[in-house]
N, C-alpha and C. Protein backbone atom coordinates (compact mmCIF):
# COMPACT_ATOMS: atom_id res chain seq x y z
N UNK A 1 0.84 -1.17 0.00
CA UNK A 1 0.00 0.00 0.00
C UNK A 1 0.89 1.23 0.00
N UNK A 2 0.81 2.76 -0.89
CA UNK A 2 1.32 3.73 -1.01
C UNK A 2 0.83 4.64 -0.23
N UNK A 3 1.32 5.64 0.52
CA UNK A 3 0.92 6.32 1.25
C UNK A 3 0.66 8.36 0.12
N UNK A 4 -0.07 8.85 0.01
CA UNK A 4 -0.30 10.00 -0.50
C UNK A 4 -0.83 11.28 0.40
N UNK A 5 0.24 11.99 -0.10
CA UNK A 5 -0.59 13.48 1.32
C UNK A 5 -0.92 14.20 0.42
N UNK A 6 -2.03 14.95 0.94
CA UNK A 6 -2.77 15.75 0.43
C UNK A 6 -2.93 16.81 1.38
N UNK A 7 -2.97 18.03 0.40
CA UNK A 7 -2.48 19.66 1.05
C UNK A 7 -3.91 19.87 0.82
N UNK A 8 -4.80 20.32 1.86
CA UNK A 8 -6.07 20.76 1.93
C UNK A 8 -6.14 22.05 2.88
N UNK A 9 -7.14 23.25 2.94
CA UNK A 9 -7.13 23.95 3.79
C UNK A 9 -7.82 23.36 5.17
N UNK A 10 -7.55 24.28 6.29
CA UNK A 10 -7.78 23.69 7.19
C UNK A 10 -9.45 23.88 7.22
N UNK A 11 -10.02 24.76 6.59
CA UNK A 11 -11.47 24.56 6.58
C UNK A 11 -11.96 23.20 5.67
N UNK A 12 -11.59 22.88 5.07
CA UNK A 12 -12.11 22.15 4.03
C UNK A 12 -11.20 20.43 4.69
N UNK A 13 -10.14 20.70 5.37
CA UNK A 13 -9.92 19.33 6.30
C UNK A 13 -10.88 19.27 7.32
N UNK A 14 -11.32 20.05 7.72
CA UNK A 14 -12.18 19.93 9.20
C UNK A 14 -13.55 19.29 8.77
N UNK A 15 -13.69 20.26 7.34
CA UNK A 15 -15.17 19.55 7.00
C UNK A 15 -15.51 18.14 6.52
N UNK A 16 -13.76 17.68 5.99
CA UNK A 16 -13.92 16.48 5.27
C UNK A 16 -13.85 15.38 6.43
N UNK A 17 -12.97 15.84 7.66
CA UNK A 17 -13.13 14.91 8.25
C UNK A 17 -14.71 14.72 9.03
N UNK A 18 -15.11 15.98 9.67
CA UNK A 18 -16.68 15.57 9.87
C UNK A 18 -17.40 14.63 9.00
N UNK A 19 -17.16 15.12 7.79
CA UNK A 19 -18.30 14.12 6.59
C UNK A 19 -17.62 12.65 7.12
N UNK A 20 -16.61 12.79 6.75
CA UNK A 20 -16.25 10.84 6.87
C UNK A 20 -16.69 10.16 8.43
N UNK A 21 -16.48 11.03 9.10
CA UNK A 21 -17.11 10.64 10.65
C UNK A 21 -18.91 10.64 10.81
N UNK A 22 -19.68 11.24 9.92
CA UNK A 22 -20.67 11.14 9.95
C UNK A 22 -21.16 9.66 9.09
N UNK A 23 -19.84 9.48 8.09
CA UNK A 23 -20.12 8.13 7.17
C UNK A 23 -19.67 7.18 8.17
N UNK A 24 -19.45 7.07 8.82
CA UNK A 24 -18.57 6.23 9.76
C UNK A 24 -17.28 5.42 9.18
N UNK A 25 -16.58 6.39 8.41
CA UNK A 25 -15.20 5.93 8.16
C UNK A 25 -14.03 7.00 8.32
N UNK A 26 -13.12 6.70 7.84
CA UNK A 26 -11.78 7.49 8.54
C UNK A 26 -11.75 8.26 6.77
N UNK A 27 -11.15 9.62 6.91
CA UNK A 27 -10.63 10.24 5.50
C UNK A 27 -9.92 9.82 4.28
N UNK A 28 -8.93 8.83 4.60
CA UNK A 28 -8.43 7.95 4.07
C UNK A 28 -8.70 7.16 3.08
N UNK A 29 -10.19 6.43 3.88
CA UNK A 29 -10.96 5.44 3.26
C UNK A 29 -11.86 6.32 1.96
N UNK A 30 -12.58 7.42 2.83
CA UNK A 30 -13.26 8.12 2.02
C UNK A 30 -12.74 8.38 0.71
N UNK A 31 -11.42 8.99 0.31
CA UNK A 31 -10.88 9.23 -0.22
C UNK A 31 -10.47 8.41 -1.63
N UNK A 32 -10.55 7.31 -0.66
CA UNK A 32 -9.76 6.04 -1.57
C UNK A 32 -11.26 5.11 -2.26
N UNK A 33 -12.25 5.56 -1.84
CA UNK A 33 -13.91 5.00 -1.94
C UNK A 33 -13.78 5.79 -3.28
N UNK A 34 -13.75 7.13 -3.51
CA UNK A 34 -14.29 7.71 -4.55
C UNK A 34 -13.03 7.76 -5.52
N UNK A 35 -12.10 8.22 -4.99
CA UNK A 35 -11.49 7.25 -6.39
C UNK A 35 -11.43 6.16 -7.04
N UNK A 36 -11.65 5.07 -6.10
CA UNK A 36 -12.00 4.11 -6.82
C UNK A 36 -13.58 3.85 -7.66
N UNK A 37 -14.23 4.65 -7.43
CA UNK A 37 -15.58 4.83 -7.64
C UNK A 37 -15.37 5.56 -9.39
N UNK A 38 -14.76 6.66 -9.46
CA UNK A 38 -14.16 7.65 -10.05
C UNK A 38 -13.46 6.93 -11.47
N UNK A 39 -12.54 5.65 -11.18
CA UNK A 39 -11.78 4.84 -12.08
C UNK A 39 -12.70 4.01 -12.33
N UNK A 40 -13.39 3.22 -11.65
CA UNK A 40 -14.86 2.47 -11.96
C UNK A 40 -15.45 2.99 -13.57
N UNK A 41 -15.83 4.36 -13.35
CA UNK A 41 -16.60 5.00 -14.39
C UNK A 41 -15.64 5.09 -15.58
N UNK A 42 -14.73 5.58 -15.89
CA UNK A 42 -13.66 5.08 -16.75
C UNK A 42 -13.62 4.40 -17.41
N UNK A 43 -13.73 2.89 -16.67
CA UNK A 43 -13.16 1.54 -16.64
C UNK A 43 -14.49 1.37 -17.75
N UNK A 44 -15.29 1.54 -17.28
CA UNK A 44 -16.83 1.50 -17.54
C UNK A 44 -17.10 1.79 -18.82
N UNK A 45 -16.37 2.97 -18.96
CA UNK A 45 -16.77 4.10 -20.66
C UNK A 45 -16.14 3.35 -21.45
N UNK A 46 -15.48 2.84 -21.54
CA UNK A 46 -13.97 2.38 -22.45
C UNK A 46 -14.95 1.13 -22.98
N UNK A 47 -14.66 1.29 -24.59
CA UNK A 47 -15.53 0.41 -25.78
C UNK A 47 -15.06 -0.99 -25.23
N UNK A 48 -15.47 -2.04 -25.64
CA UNK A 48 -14.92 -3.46 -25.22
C UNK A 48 -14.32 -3.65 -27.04
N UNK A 49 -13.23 -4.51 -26.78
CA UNK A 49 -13.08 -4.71 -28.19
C UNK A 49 -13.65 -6.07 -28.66
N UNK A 50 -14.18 -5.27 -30.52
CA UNK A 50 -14.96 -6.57 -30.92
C UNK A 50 -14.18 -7.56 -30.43
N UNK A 51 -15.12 -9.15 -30.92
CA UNK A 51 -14.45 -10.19 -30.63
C UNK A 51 -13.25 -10.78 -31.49
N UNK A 52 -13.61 -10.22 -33.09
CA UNK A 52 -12.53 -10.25 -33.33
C UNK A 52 -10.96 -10.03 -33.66
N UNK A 53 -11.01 -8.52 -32.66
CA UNK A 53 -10.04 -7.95 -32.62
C UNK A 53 -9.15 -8.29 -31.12
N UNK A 54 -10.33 -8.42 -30.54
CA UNK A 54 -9.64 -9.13 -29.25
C UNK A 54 -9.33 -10.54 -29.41
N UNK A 55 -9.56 -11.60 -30.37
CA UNK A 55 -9.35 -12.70 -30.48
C UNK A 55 -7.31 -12.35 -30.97
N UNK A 56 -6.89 -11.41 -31.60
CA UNK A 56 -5.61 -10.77 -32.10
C UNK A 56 -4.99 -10.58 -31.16
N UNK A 57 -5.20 -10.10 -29.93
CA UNK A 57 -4.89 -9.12 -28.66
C UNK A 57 -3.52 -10.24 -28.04
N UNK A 58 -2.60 -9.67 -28.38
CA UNK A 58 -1.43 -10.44 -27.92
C UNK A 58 -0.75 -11.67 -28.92
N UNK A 59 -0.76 -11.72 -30.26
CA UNK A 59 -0.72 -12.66 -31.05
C UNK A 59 0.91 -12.11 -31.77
N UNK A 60 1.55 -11.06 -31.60
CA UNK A 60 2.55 -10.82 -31.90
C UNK A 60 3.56 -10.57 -30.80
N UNK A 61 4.93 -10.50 -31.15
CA UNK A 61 5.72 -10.04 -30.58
C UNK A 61 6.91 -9.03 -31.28
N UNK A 62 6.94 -7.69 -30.68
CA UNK A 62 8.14 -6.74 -31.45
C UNK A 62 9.42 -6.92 -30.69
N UNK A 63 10.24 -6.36 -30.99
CA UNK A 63 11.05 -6.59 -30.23
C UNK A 63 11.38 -5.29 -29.74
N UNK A 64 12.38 -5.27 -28.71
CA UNK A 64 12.08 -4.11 -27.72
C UNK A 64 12.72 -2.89 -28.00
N UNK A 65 12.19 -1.42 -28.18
CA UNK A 65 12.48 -0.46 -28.91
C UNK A 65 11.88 -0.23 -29.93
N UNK A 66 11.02 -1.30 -30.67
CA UNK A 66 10.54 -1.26 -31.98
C UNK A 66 9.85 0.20 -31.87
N UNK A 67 9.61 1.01 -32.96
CA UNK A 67 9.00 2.31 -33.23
C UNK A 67 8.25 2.35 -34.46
N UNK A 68 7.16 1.63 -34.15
CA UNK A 68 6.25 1.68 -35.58
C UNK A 68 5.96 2.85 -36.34
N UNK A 69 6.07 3.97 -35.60
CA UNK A 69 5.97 5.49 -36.27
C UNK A 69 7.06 5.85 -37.31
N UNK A 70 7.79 5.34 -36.70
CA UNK A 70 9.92 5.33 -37.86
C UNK A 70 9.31 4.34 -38.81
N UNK A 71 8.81 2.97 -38.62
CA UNK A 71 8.58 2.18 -39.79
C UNK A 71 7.52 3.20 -40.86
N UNK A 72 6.05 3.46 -40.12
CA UNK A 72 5.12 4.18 -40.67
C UNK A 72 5.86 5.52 -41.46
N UNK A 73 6.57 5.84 -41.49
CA UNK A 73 7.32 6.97 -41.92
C UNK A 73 7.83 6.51 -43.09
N UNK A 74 8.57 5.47 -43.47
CA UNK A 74 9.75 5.00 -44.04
C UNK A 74 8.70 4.52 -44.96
N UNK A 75 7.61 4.21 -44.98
CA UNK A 75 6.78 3.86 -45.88
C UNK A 75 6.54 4.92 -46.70
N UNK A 76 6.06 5.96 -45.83
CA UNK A 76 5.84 7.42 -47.25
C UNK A 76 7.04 7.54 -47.81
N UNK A 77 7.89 7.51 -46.94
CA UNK A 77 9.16 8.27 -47.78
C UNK A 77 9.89 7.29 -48.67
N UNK A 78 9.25 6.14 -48.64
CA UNK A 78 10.05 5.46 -50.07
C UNK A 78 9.24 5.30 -51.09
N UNK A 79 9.50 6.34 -52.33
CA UNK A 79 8.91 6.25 -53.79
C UNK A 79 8.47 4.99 -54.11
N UNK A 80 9.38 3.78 -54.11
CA UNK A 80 8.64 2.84 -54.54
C UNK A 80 7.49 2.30 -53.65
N UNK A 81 7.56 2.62 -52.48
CA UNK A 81 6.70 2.34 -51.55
C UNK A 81 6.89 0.81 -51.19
N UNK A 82 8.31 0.66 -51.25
CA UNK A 82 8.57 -1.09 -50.60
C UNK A 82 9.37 -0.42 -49.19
């Protein structure tokens, strides 16, 4: 587990901790509730890929450094286009 501080004013700490004490949890938790709540929705929006593009999903291997943008390049720029 990572520990994260957060710079809040002291009005807006006082209030957050009331709220979480009225939820009956500690700030912490609260905190870590709605972000995860927050990435949920995200997680959520994001298209599923068809099936048969995900049936592809991991079927190659590059090797490390590869830069498909330098390849994609090298394609315009050669006249014959080989």
């Amino acid at each position: 587990m990572s520990t994260l501080t957060l710079t809040l004013d002291d009005g807006l700490m006082s209030k957050a901790e009331n709220y979480a004490r009225i939820k009956g949890t500690d700030l912490s938790a609260l905190v870590a509730n709605w972000l995860r709540s927050e990435v949920a929705k995200i997680d959520a929006a994001k298209p599923a890929l068809p099936p048969e593009l995900a049936a592809l999903y991991g079927c190659i291997s590059l090797p490390a450094g590869y830069d498909y943008k330098e390849d994609l390049g090298n394609v315009f720029l050669d006249p014959k286009g080989q």
